[in-house]
Structures are given as structure tokens and as C-alpha cells.
C-alpha atoms as a PDB file:
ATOM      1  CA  UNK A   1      13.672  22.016  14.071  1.00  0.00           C
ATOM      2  CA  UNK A   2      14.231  25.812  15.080  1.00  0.00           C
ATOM      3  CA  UNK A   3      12.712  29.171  13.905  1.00  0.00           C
ATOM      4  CA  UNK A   4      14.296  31.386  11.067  1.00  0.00           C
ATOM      5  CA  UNK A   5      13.205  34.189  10.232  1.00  0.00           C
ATOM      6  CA  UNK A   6      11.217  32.343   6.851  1.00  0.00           C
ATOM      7  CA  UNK A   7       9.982  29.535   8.667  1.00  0.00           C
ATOM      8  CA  UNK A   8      11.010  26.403  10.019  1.00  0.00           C
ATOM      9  CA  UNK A   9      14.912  25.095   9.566  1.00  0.00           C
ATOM     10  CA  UNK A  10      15.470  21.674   8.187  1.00  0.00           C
ATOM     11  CA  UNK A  11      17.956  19.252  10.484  1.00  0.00           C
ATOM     12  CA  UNK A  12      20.882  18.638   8.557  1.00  0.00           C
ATOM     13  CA  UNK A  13      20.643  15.531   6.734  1.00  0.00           C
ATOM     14  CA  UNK A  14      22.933  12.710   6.420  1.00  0.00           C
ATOM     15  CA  UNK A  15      24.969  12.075   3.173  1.00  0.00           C
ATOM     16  CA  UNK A  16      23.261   9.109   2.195  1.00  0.00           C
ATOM     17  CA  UNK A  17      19.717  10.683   2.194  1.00  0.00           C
ATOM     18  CA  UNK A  18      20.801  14.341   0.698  1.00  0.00           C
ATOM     19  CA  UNK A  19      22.319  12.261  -2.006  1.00  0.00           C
ATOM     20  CA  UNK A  20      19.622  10.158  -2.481  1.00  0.00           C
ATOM     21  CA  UNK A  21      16.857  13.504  -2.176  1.00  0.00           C
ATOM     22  CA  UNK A  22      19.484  14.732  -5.156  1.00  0.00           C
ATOM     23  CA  UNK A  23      19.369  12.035  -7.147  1.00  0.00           C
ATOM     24  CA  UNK A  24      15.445  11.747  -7.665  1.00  0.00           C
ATOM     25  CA  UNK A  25      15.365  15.826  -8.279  1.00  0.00           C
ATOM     26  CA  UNK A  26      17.998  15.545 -10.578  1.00  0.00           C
ATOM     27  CA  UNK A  27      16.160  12.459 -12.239  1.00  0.00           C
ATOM     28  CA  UNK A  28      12.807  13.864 -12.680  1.00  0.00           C
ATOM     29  CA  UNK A  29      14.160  16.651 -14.033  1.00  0.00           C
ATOM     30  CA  UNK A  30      16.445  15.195 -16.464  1.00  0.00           C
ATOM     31  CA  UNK A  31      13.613  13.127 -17.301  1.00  0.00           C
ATOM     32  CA  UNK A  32      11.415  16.585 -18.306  1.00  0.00           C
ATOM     33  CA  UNK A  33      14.131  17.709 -20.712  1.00  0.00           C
ATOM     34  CA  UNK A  34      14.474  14.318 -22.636  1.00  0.00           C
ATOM     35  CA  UNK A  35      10.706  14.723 -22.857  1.00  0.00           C
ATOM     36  CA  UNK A  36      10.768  18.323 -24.083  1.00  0.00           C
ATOM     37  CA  UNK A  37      13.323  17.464 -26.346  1.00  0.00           C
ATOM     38  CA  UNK A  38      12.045  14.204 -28.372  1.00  0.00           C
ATOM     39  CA  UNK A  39      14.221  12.257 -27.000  1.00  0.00           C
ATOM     40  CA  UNK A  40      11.520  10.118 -24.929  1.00  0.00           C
ATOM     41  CA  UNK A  41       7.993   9.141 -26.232  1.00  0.00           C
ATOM     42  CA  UNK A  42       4.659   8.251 -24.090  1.00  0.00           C
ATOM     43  CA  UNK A  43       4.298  10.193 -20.670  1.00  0.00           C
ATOM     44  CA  UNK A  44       5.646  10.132 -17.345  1.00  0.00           C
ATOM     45  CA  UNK A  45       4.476  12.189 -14.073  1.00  0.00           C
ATOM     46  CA  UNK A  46       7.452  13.009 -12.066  1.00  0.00           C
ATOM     47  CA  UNK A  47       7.417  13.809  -7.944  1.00  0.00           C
ATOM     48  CA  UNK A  48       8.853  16.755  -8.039  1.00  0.00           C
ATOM     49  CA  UNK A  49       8.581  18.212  -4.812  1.00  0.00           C
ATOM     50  CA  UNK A  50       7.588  15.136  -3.225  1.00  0.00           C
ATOM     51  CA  UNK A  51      10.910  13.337  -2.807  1.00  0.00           C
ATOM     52  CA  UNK A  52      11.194  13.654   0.617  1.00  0.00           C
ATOM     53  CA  UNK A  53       8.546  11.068   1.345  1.00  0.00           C
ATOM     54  CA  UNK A  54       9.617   7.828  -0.151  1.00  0.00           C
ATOM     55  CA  UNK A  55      13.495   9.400   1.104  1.00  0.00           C
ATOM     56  CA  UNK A  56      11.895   9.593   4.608  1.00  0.00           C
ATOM     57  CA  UNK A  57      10.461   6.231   4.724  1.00  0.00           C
ATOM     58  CA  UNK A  58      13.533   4.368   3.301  1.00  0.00           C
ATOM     59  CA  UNK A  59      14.533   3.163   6.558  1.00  0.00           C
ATOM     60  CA  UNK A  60      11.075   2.617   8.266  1.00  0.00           C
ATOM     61  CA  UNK A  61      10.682  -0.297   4.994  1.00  0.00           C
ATOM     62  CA  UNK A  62      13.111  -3.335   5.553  1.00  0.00           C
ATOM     63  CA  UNK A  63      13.969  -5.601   2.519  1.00  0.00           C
ATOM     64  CA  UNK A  64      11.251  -8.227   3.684  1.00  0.00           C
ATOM     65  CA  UNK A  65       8.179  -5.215   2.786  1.00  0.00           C
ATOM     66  CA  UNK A  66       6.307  -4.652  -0.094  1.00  0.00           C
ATOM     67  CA  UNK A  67       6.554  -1.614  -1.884  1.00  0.00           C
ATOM     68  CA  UNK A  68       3.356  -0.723  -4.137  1.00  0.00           C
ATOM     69  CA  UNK A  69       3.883   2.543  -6.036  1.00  0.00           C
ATOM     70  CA  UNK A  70       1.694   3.910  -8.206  1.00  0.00           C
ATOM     71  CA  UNK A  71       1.981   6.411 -11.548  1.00  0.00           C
ATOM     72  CA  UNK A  72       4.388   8.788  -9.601  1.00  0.00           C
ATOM     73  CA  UNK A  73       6.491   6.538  -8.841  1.00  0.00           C
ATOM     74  CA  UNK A  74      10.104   7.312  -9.589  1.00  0.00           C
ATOM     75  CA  UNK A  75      11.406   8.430  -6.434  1.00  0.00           C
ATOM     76  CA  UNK A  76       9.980   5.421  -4.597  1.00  0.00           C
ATOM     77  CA  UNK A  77      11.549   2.943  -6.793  1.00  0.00           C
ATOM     78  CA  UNK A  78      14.981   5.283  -6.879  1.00  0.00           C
ATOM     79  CA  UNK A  79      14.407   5.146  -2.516  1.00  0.00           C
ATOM     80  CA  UNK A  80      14.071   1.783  -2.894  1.00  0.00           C
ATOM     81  CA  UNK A  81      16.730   0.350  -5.300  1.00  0.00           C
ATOM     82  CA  UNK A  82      18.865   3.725  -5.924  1.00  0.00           C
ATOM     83  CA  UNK A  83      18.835   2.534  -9.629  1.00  0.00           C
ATOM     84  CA  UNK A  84      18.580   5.236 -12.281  1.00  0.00           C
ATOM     85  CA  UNK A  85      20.308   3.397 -14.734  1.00  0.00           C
ATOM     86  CA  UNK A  86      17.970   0.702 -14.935  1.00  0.00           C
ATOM     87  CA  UNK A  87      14.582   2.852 -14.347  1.00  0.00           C
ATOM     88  CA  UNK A  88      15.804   4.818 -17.218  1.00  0.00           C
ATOM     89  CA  UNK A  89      17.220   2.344 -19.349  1.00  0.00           C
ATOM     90  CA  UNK A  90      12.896   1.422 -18.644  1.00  0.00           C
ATOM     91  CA  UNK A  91      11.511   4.866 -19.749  1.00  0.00           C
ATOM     92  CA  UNK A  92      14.055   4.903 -22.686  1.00  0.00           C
ATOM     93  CA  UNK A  93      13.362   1.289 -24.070  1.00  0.00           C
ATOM     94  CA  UNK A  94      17.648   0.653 -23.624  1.00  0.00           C
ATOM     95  CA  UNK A  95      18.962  -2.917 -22.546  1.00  0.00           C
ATOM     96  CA  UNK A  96      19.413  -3.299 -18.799  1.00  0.00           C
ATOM     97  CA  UNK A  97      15.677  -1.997 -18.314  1.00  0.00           C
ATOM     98  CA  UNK A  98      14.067  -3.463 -15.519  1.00  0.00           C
ATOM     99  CA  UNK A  99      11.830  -4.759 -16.831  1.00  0.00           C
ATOM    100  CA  UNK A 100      12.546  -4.929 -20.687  1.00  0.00           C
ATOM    101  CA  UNK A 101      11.441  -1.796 -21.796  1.00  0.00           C
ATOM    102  CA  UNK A 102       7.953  -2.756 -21.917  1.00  0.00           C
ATOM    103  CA  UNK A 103       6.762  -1.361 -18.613  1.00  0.00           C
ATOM    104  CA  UNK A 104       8.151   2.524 -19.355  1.00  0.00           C
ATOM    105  CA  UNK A 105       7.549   4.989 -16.682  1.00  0.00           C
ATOM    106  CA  UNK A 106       4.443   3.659 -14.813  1.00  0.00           C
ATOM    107  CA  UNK A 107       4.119  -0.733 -14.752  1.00  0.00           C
ATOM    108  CA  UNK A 108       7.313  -1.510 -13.117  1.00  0.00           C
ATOM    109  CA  UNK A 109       8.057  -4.885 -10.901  1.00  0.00           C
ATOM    110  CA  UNK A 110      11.577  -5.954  -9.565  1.00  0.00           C
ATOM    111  CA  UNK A 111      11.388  -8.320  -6.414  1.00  0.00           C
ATOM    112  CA  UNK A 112       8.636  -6.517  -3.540  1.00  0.00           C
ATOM    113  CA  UNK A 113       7.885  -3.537  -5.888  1.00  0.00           C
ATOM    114  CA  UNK A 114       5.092  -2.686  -7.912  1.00  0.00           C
ATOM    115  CA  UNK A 115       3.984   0.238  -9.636  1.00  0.00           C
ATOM    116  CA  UNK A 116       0.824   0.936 -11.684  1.00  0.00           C
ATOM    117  CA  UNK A 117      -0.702   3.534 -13.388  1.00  0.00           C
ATOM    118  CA  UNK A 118      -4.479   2.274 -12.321  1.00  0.00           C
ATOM    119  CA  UNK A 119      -5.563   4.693  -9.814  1.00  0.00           C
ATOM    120  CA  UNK A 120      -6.625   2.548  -6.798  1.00  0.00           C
ATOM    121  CA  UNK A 121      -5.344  -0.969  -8.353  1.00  0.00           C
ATOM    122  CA  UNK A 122      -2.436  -1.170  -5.753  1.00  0.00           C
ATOM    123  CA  UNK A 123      -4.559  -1.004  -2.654  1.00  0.00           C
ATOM    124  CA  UNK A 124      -6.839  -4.398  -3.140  1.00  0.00           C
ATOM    125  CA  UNK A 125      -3.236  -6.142  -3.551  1.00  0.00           C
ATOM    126  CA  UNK A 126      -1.454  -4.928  -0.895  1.00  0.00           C
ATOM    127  CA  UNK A 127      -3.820  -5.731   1.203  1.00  0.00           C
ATOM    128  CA  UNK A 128      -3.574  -9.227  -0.307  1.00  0.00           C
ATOM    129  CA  UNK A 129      -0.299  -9.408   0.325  1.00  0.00           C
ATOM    130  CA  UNK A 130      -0.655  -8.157   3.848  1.00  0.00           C
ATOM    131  CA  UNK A 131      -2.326 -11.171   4.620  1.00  0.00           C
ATOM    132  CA  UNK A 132      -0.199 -13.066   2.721  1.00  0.00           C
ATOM    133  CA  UNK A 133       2.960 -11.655   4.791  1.00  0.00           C
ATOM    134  CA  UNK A 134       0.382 -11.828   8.271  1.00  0.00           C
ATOM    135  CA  UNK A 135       0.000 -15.273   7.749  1.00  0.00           C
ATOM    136  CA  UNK A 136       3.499 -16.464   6.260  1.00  0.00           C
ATOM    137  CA  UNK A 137       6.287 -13.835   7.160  1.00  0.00           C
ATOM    138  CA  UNK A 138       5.136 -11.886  10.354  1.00  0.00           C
ATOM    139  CA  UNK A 139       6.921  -8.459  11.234  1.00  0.00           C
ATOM    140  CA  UNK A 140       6.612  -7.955   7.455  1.00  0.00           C
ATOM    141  CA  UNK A 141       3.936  -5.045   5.807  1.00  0.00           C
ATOM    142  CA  UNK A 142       2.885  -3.493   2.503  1.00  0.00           C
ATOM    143  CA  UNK A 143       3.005   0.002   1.869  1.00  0.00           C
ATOM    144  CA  UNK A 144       1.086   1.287  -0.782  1.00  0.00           C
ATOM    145  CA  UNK A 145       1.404   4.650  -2.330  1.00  0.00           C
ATOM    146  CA  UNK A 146      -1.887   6.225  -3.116  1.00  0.00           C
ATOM    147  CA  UNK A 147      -3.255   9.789  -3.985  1.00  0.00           C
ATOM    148  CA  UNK A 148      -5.498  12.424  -2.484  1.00  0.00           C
ATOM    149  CA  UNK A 149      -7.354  11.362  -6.079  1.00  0.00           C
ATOM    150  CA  UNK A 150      -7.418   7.889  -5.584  1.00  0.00           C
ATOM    151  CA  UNK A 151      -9.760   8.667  -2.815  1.00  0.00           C
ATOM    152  CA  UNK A 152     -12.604   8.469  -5.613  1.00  0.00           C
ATOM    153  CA  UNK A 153     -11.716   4.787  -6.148  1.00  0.00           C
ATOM    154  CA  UNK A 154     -14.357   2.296  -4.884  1.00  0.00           C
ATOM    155  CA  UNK A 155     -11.254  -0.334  -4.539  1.00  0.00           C
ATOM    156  CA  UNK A 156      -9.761   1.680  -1.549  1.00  0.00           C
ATOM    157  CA  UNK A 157     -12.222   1.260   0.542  1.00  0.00           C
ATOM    158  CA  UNK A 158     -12.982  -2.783  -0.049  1.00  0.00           C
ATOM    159  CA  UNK A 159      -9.409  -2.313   0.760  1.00  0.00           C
ATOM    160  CA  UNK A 160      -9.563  -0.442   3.947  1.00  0.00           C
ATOM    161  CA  UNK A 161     -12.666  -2.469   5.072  1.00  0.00           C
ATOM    162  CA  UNK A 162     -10.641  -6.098   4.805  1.00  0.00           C
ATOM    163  CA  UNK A 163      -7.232  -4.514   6.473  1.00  0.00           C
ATOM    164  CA  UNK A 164      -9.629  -3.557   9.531  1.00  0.00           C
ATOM    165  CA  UNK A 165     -11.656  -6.465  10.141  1.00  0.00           C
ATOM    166  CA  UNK A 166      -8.766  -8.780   9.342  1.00  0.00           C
ATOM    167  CA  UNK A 167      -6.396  -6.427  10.998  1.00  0.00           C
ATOM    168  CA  UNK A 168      -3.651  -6.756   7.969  1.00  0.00           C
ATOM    169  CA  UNK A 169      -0.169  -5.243   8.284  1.00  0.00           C
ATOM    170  CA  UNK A 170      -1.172  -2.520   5.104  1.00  0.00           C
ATOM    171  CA  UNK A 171       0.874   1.028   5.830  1.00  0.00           C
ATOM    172  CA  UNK A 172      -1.413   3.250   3.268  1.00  0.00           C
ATOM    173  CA  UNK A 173       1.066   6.543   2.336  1.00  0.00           C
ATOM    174  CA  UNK A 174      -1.261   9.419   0.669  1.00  0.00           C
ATOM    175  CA  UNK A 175       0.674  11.845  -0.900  1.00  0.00           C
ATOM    176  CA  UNK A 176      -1.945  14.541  -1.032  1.00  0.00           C
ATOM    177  CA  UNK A 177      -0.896  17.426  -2.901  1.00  0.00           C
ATOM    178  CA  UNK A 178      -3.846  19.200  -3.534  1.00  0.00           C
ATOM    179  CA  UNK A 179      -4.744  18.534  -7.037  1.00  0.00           C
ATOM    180  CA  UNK A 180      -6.520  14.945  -8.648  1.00  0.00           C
ATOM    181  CA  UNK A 181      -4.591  15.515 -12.165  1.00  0.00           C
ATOM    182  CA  UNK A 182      -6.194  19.119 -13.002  1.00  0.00           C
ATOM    183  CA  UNK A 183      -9.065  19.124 -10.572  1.00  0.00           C
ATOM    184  CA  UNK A 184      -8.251  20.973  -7.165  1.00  0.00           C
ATOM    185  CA  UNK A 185      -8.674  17.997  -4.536  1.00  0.00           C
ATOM    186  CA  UNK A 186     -11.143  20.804  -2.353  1.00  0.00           C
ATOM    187  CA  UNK A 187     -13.220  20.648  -5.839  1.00  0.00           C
ATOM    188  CA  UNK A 188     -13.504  16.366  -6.289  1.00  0.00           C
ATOM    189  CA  UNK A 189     -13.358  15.348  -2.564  1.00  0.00           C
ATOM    190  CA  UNK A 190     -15.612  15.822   0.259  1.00  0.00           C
ATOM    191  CA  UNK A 191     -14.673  15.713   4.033  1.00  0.00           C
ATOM    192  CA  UNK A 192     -10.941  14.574   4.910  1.00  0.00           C
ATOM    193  CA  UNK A 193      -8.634  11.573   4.258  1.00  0.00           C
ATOM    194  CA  UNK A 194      -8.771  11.295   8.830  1.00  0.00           C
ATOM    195  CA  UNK A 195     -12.818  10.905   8.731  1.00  0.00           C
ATOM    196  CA  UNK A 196     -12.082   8.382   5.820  1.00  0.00           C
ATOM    197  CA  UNK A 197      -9.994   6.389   7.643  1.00  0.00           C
ATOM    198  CA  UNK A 198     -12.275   6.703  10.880  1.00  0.00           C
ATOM    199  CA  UNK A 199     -15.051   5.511   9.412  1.00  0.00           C
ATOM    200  CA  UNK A 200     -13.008   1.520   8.884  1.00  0.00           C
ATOM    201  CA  UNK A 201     -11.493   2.543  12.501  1.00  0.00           C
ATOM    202  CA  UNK A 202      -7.946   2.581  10.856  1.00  0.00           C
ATOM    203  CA  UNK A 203      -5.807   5.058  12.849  1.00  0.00           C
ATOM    204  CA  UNK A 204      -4.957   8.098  10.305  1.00  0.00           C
ATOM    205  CA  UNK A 205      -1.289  10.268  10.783  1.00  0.00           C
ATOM    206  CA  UNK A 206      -0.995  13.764   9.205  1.00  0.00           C
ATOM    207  CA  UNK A 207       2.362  14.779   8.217  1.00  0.00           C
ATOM    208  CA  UNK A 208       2.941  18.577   7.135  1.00  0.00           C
ATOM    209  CA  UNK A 209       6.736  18.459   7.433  1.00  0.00           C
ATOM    210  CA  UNK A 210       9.321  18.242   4.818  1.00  0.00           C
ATOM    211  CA  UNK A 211      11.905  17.232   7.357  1.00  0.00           C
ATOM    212  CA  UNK A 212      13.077  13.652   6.771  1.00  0.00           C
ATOM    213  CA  UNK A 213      14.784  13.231  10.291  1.00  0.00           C
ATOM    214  CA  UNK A 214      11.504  14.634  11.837  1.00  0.00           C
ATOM    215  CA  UNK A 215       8.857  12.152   9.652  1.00  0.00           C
ATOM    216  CA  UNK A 216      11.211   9.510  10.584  1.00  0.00           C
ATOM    217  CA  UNK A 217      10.820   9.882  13.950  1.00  0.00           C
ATOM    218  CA  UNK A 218       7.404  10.625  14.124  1.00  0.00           C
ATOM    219  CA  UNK A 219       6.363   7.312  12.363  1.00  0.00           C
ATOM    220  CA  UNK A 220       8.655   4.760  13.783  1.00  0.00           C
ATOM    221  CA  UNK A 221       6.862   3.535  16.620  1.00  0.00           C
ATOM    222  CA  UNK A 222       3.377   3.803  14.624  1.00  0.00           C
ATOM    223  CA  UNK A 223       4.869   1.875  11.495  1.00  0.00           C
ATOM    224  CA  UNK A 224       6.330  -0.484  14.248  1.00  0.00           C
ATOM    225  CA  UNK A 225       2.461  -0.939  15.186  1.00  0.00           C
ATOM    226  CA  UNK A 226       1.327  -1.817  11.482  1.00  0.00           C
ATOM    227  CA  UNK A 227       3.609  -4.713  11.734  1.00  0.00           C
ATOM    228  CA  UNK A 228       1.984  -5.691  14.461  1.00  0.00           C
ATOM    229  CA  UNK A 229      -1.513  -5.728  12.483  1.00  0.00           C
ATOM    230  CA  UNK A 230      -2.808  -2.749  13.192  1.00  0.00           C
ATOM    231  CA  UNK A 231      -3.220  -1.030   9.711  1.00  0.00           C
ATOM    232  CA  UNK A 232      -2.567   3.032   9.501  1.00  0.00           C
ATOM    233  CA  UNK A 233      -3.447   5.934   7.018  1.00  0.00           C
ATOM    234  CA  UNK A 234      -0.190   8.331   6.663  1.00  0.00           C
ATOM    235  CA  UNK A 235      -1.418  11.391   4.861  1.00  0.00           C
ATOM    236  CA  UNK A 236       1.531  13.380   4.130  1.00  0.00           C
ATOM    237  CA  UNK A 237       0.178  17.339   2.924  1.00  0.00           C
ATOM    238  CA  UNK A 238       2.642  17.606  -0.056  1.00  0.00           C
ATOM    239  CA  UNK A 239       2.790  20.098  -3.130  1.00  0.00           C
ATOM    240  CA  UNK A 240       3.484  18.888  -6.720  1.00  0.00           C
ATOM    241  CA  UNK A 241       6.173  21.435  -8.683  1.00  0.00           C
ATOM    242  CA  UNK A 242       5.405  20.218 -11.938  1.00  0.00           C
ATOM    243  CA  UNK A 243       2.687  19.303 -14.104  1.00  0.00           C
ATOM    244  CA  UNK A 244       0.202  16.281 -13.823  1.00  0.00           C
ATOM    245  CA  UNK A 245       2.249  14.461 -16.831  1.00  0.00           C
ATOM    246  CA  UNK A 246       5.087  16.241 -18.678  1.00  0.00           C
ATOM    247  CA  UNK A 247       3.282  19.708 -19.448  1.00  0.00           C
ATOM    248  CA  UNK A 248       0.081  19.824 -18.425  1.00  0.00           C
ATOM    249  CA  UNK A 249       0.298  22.113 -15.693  1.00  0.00           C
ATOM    250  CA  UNK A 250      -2.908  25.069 -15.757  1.00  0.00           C
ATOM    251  CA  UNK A 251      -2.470  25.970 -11.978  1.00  0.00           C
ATOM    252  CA  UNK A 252      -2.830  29.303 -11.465  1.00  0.00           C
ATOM    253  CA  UNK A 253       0.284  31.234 -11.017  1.00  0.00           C
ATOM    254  CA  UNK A 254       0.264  31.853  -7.050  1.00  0.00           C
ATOM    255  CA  UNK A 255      -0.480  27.971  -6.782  1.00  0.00           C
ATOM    256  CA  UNK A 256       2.729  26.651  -8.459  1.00  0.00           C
ATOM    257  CA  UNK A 257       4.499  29.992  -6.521  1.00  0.00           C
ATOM    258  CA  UNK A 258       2.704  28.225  -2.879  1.00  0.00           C
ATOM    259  CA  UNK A 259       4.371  25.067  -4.061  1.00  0.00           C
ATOM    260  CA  UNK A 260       7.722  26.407  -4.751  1.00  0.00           C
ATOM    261  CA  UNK A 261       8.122  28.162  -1.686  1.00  0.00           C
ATOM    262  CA  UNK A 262       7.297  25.309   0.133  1.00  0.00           C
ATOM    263  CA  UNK A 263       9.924  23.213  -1.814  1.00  0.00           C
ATOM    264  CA  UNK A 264      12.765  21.345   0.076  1.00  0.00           C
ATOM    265  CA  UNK A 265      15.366  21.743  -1.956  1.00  0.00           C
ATOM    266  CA  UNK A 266      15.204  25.527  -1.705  1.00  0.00           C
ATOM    267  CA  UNK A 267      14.686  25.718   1.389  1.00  0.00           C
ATOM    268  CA  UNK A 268      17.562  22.900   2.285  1.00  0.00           C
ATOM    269  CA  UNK A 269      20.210  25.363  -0.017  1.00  0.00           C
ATOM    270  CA  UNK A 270      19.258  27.830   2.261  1.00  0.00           C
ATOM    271  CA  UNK A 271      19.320  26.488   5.542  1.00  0.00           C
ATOM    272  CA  UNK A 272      22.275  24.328   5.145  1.00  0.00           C
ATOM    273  CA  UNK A 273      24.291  25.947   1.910  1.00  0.00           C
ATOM    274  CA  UNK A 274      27.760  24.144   2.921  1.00  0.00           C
ATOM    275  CA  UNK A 275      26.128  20.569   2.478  1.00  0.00           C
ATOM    276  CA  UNK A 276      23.931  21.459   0.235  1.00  0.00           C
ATOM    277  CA  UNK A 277      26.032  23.081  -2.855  1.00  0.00           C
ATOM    278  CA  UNK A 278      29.173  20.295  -1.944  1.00  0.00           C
ATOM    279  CA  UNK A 279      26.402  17.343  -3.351  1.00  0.00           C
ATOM    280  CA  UNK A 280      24.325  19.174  -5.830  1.00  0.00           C
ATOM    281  CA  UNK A 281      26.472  19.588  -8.414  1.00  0.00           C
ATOM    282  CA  UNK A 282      28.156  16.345  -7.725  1.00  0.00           C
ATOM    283  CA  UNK A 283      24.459  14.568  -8.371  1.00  0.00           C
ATOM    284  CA  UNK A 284      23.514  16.780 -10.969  1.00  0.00           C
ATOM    285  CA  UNK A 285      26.700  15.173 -12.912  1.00  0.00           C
ATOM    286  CA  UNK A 286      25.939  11.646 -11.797  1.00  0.00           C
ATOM    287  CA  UNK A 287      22.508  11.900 -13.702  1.00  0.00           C
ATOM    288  CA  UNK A 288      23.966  13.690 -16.453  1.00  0.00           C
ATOM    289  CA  UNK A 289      26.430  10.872 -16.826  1.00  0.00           C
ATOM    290  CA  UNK A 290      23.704   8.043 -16.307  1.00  0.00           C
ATOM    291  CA  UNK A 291      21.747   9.686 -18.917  1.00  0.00           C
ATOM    292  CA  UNK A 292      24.284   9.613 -21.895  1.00  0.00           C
ATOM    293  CA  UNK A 293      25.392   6.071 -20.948  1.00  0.00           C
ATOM    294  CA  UNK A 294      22.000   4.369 -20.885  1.00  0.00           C
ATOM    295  CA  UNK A 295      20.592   6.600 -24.254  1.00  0.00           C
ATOM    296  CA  UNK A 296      24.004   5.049 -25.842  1.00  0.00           C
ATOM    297  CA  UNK A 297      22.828   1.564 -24.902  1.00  0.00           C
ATOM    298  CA  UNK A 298      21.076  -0.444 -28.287  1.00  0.00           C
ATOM    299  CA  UNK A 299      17.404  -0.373 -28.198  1.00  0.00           C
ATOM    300  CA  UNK A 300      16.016  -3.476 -25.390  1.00  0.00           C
ATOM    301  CA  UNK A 301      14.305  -6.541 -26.165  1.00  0.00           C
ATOM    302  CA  UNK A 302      11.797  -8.392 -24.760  1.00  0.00           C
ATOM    303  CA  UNK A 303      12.987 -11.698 -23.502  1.00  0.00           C
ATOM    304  CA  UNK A 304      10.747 -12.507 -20.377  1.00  0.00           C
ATOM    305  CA  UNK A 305       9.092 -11.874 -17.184  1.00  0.00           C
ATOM    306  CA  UNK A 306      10.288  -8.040 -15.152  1.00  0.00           C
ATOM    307  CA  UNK A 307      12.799  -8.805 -12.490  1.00  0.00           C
END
């Protein structure tokens, strides 16, 4: 990347991955005003601001990898599957779900993905899995999705201890942006994912950029090591935009601001305005569209196991 005069300038992004970026932004936030509306009922917790990780990783996972997400989880299934019909035809309860309506916006499972909205439950089943795929499928891995609050789960660490002595292919992602649902992570926490990670010898990568060509490149040859058997920590220093759920948000003021100004899509407009505003709107539609065809769908029914 290269110096402006506001920071660092993105690389210009491919079609495929600006699109995709796009589409979970324009998801999550489609998803906020169905909320705010009536038109949805439970909760969700959307990743906005964070949809440049699971983007990033898309092509570091192959088909044969397990994908464990957790209650955040939209824009690693939509990196994953580029599905919003069926993830909303989920949250909405409309045929086509994935996995019947009965899931909603956290418990969803279609072929090697799995999300949860335990804190912590994903990480003592990837790393069953991992030796599952160690012993049966080598060159394979599962990636889990965790937290910088998960941290306080006893489960990730039983997990960490087994990947090291048994030297599993487990990729751990930690999306750590900050803030354990209301509780600043400085506040919950003490010491640092790294020493974490140390302490099971599992080698620990921080990420600070928002640049998916630069993440890309920077993990490839570890991520090439974890199929290998040598498990990793990638702690990627994100910020949340919204609220923990769908309006909970009591950050102060010049947090949220921090976050924003930080925010790739912002800074993407700005840096690279021609691509940029020639997709946005085009996406924007797309979910619009997907939105009034799946709410138009009858109600779903339960009829078996998810995908």
C-alpha cells in the first residue's frame, strides 16, 4: 500500500471480492432495518465493519476446510456460500432457509460450516475435526472464528492445549474488536491474545490491516503451515460499527467515531471512487431485490436435518 495524506491506500480490489465486501455490508444492514422495522423477530449481531476478514480469507479456505463461525457470523457464511437468499430466507423463517427456519441468525450448518451462538463451543470441535481431517483427509484444516471475549472461555484453552500436543491442523481467527458485548476487552481481559497463544507454544499472527490483497498475502504461507499441523492464532485488530445485537450499542461517542474512521468501505470510496461507486449501488439493489423476494416466500417448515 502507499501513503495519502489520511493514511494508508487500499490496493484496488478485484470484482469478485468488492462485490462480495458489498454484499455482506449491504446485508447486515438491510438486516438492521427489517429489525427496526418489525419485520424480523429474535436478535442478530451483524459484522459490520468486519467484512474484510472472512472476504480476505475466502481463498486461503479450499472446499475440503471446515468453517466454524460463531454468533457474528453472516459475512463468513455469505464468504463462504455467497447465499443471501437462503441465510435470509433463515433469519426470516421463509422456505428455501438453510436450514428450515429453525436455526435463525446464529445455529446455522450447510456441508463444512457451523455457526453457534455459544461463546467458545466451536473451538473444542474444530479441534475435533482437525484431527479428524489430520488423520483422514490431510492438507485439510478447521478454522474457527472466535472473539477477543471468548478468551474468558475455559473450552479455548482445552482446545489450544490438544491442537499443540497433537499438533492438529486448527487455524484459530480472533476478530478482536475491542469490546466483549458491552464490556471494553482492556476492562475483562488481562495480558494479550500473543502471550495466550505462547503459553500452548502455538505461533500467534497480528493483523492490523483492512487490506484484503495485503492479509492475503501475509497469511498464505503461514495458513499453508497449519495444514501441515502446525496450529496458528490469527488475531486480526478489528472495530465493530454497530451494536453488540441490533441496538445495544452504549459506546461512547469518540469510540463508534474511532471505528468509523477506520471503516473500509469509507475509506475504499475514497481511495478508489471509480470502482467503488460502479458496484455499490449495483449491490445495494441486489440485496434490496433478495430481500422482497425471500419476505414474499410462504412461511418455512420444518421437514428435517440443516443442509
Amino acid at each position: 500500500m502507499t501513503e495519502t495524506l489520511d493514511g494508508l491506500r487500499l490496493s484496488p480490489l478485484t470484482d469478485e471480492d468488492l462485490e462480495l465486501l458489498l454484499l455482506v455490508r449491504h446485508f447486515e444492514l438491510k438486516l438492521l432495518e427489517l429489525y427496526g422495522r418489525g419485520d424480523l423477530n429474535g436478535t442478530t449481531h451483524t459484522c459490520l465493519g468486519q467484512e474484510y476478514v472472512p472476504v480476505a480469507l475466502r481463498s486461503l479456505l479450499g472446499p475440503a476446510d471446515h468453517v466454524f463461525s460463531n454468533h457474528r457470523g453472516h459475512g463468513h457464511y455469505l464468504a463462504r456460500f455467497r447465499d443471501p437468499h437462503g441465510l435470509l430466507a433463515e433469519i426470516m423463517g421463509r422456505e428455501g432457509a438453510v436450514c428450515g427456519g429453525v436455526g435463525g441468525s446464529q445455529h446455522i450448518h450447510r456441508d463444512r460450516y457451523m455457526s453457534t451462538g455459544v461463546q467458545g463451543e466451536s473451538m473444542p470441535v474444530a479441534a475435533g475435526v482437525a484431527l479428524h481431517l489430520k488423520r483422514s483427509e490431510p492438507g485439510a484444516l478447521a478454522c474457527v472464528h472466535i472473539g477477543d471475549g471468548t478468551w474468558g472461555e475455559g473450552a479455548v484453552y482445552e482446545a489450544l492445549n490438544l491442537a499443540a500436543l497433537w499438533r492438529l491442523p486448527l487455524l484459530v481467527v480472533v476478530e478482536n474488536n475491542g469490546i466483549a458485548q458491552s464490556t471494553p476487552t482492556a476492562s475483562q481481559m488481562a495480558g494479550t491474545v500473543a502471550d495466550r497463544a505462547a503459553a500452548f507454544g502455538i505461533p500467534h499472527r497480528l493483523v492490523l490491516s483492512t487490506d484484503v490483497n495485503e492479509i492475503r498475502l501475509s497469511l498464505e504461507r503461514e495458513i499453508a503451515r497449519v495444514r501441515e499441523g502446525q496450529p496458528l492464532v490469527v488475531e486480526f485488530v478489528t472495530h465493530r460499527l454497530g451494536p453488540h445485537s441490533k441496538g445495544d450499542d452504549i459506546r461512547p461517542a469518540e469510540v463508534v467515531r474511532a471505528a468509523r474512521d477506520n471503516d473500509w468501505y469509507a475509506r475504499y470510496a475514497h481511495d478508489h471512487p471509480e470502482h467503488f461507486y460502479r458496484l455499490d449501488g449495483v449491490v445495494k439493489a441486489e440485496v434490496e431485490a433478495v430481500a422482497g423476494e425471500v419476505a414474499a416466500r410462504p412461511l418455512s417448515r420444518w421437514e428435517g436435518p440443516c443442509a
